[in-house]
C-alpha atoms as a PDB file:
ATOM      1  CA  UNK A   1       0.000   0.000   0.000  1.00  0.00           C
ATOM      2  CA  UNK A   2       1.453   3.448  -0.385  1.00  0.00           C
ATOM      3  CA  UNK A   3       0.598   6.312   1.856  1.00  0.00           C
ATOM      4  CA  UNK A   4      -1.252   8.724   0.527  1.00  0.00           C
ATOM      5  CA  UNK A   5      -0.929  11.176   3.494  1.00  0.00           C
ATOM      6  CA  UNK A   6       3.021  11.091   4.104  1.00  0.00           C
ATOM      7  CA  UNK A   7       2.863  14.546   4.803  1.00  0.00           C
ATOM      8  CA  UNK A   8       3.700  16.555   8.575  1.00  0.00           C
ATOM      9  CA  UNK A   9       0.301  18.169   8.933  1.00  0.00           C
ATOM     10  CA  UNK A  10      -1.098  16.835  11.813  1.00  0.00           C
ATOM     11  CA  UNK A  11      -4.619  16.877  10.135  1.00  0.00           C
ATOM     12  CA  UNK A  12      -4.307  14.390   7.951  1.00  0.00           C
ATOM     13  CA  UNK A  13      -3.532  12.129  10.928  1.00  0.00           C
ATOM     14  CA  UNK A  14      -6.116  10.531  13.476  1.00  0.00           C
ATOM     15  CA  UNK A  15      -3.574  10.292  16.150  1.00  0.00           C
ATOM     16  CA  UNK A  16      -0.152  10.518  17.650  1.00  0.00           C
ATOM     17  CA  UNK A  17       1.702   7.975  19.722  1.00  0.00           C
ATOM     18  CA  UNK A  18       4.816   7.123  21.079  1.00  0.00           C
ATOM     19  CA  UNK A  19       6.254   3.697  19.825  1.00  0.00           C
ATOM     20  CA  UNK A  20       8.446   1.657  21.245  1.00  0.00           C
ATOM     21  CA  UNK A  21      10.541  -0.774  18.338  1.00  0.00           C
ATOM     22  CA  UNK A  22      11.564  -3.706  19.752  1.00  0.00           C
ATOM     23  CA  UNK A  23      15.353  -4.976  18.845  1.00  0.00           C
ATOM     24  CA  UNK A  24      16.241  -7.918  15.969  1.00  0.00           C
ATOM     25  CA  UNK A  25      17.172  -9.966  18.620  1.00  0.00           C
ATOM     26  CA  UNK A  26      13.752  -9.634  20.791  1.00  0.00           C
ATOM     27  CA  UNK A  27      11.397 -10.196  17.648  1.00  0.00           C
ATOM     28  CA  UNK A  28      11.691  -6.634  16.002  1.00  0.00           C
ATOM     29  CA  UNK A  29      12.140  -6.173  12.548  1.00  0.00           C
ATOM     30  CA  UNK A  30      15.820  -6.999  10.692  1.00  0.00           C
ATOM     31  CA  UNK A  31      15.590  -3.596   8.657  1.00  0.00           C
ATOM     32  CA  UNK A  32      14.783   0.221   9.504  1.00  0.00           C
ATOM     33  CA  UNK A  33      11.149   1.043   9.077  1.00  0.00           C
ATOM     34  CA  UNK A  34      10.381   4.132   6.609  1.00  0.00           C
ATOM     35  CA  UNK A  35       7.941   6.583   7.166  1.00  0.00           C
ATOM     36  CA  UNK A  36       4.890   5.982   5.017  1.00  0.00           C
ATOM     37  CA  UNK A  37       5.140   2.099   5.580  1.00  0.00           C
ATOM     38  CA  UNK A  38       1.687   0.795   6.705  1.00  0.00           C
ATOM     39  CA  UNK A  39       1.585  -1.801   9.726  1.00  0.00           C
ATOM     40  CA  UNK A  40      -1.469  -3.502  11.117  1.00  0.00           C
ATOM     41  CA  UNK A  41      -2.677  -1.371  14.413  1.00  0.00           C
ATOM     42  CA  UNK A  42      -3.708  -3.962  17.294  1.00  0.00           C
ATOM     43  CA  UNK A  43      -5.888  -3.652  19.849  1.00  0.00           C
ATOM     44  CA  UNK A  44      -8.832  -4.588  21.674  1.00  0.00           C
ATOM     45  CA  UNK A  45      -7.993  -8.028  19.834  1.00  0.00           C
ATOM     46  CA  UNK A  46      -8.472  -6.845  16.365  1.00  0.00           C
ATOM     47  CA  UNK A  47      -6.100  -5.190  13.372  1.00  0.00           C
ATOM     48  CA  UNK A  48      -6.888  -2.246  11.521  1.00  0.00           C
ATOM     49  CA  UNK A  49      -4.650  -0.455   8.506  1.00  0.00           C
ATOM     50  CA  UNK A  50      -2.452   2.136   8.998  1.00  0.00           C
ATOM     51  CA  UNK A  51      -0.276   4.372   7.512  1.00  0.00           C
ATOM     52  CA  UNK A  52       2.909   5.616   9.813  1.00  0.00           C
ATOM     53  CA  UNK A  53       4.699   9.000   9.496  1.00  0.00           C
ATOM     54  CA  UNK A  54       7.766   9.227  11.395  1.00  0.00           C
ATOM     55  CA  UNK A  55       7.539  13.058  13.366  1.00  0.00           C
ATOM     56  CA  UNK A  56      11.061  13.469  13.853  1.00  0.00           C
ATOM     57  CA  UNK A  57      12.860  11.068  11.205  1.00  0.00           C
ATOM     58  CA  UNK A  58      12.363   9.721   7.714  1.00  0.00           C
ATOM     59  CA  UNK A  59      13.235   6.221   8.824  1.00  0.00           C
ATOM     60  CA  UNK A  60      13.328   4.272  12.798  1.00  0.00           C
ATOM     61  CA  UNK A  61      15.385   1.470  13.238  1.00  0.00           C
ATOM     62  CA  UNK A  62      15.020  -1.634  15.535  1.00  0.00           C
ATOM     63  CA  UNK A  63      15.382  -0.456  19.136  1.00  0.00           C
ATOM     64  CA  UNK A  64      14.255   2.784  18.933  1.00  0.00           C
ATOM     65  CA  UNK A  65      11.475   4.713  20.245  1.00  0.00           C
ATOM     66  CA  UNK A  66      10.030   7.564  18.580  1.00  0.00           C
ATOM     67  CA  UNK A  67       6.625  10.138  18.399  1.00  0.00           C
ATOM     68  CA  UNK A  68       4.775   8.675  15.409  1.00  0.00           C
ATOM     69  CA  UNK A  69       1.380  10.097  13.272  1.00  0.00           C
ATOM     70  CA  UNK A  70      -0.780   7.443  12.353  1.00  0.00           C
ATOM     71  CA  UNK A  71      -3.654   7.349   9.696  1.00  0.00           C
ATOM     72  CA  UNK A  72      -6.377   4.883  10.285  1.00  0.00           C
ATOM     73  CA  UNK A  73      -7.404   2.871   6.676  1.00  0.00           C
ATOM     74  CA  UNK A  74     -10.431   2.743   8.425  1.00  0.00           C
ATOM     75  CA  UNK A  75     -11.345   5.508  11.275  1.00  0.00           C
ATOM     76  CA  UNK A  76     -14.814   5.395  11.296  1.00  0.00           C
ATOM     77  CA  UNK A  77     -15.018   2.281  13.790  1.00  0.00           C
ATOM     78  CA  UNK A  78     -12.192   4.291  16.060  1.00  0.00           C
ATOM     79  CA  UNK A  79     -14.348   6.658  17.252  1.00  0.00           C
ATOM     80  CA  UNK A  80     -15.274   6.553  20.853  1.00  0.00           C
ATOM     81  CA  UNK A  81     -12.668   3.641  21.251  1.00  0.00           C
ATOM     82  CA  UNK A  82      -9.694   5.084  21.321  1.00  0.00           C
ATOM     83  CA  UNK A  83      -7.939   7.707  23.469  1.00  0.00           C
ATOM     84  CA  UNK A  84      -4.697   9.062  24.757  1.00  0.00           C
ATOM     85  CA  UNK A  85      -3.242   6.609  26.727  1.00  0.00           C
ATOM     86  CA  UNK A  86      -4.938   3.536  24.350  1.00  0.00           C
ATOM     87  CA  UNK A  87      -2.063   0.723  24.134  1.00  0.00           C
ATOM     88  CA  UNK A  88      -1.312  -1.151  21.066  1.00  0.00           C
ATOM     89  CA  UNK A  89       0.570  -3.125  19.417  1.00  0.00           C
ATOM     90  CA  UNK A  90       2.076  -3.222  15.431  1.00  0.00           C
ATOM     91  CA  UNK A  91       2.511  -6.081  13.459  1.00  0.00           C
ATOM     92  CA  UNK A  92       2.948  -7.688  10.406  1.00  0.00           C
ATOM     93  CA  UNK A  93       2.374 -11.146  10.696  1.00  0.00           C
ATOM     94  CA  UNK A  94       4.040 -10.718  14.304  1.00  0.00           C
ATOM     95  CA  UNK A  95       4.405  -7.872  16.593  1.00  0.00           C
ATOM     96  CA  UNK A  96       7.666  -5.936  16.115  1.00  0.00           C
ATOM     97  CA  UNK A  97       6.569  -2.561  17.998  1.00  0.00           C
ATOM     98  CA  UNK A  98       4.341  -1.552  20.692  1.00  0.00           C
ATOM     99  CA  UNK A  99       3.331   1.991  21.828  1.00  0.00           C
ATOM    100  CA  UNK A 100       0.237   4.401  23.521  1.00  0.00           C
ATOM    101  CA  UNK A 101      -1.554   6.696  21.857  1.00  0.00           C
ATOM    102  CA  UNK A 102      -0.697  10.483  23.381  1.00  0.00           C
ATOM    103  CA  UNK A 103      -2.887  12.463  21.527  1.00  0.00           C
ATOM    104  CA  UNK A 104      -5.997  12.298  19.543  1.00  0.00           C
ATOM    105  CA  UNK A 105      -5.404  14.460  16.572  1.00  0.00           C
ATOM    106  CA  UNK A 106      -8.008  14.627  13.329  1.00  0.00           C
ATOM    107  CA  UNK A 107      -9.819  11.150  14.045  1.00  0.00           C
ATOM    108  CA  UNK A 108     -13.351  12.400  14.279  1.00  0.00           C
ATOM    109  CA  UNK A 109     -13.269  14.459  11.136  1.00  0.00           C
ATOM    110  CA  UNK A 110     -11.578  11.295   9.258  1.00  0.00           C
ATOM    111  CA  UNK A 111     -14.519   9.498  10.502  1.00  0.00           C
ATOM    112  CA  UNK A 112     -16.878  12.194   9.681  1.00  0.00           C
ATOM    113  CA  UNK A 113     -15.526  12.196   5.906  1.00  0.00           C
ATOM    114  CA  UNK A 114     -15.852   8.228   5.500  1.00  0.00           C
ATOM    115  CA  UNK A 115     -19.190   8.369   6.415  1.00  0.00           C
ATOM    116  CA  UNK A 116     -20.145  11.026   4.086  1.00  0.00           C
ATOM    117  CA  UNK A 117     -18.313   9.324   1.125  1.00  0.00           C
ATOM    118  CA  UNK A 118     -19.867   5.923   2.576  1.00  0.00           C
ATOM    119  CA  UNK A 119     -23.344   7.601   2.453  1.00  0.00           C
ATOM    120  CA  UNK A 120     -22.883   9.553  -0.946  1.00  0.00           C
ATOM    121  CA  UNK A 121     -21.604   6.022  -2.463  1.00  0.00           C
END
């Protein structure tokens, strides 16, 4: 998938979180991640799409933490689920990161425009 919203405006994003990437050794990934790479967002025992944008690097490496924008594929189900302080994990087909959201950012508007395209469709 690309990422249509690799951008730094925090409005294209439904929230920030800090993310924790585990080491090679521990599970994490072999390779640095780039921003604009999509992961599956766990929680409440279920994946959902998103798109990643890096705040303060292109690229994070195994073992590193960083702030992190994320873009919901799918934000409409989100709402009224998800908070500051929500843990998570990311995965591919294991988990090689985990994190909290800190901030809710542009979620309910994301929502708000899925359901009008859903409607209008």
């Amino acid at each position: 998938m690309t990422n249509p919203f690799d951008n730094t405006s925090e409005d294209l994003y439904d929230v920030e979180a800090l993310v924790h990437f585990l080491p090679t050794g521990d599970g994490g990934l072999k390779n640095g991640l780039q921003s604009g790479a999509w992961a599956h967002f766990h929680y409440t025992n279920e994946n959902w799409h998103v798109w990643l944008h890096f705040r303060d690097a292109p690229w994070v490496w195994p073992g590193e933490s960083q702030a992190v924008y994320l873009r919901f594929q799918d934000p409409l189900p989100q709402l009224g689920r998800i908070g500051a302080g929500t843990p998570f994990v990311l995965k591919y087909a294991h988990a090689f990161a985990y994190g909290s959201v800190t901030a809710v950012l542009n979620l309910e508007n994301n929502a708000q425009q899925q359901l009008a395209s859903l409607e209008n469709s």
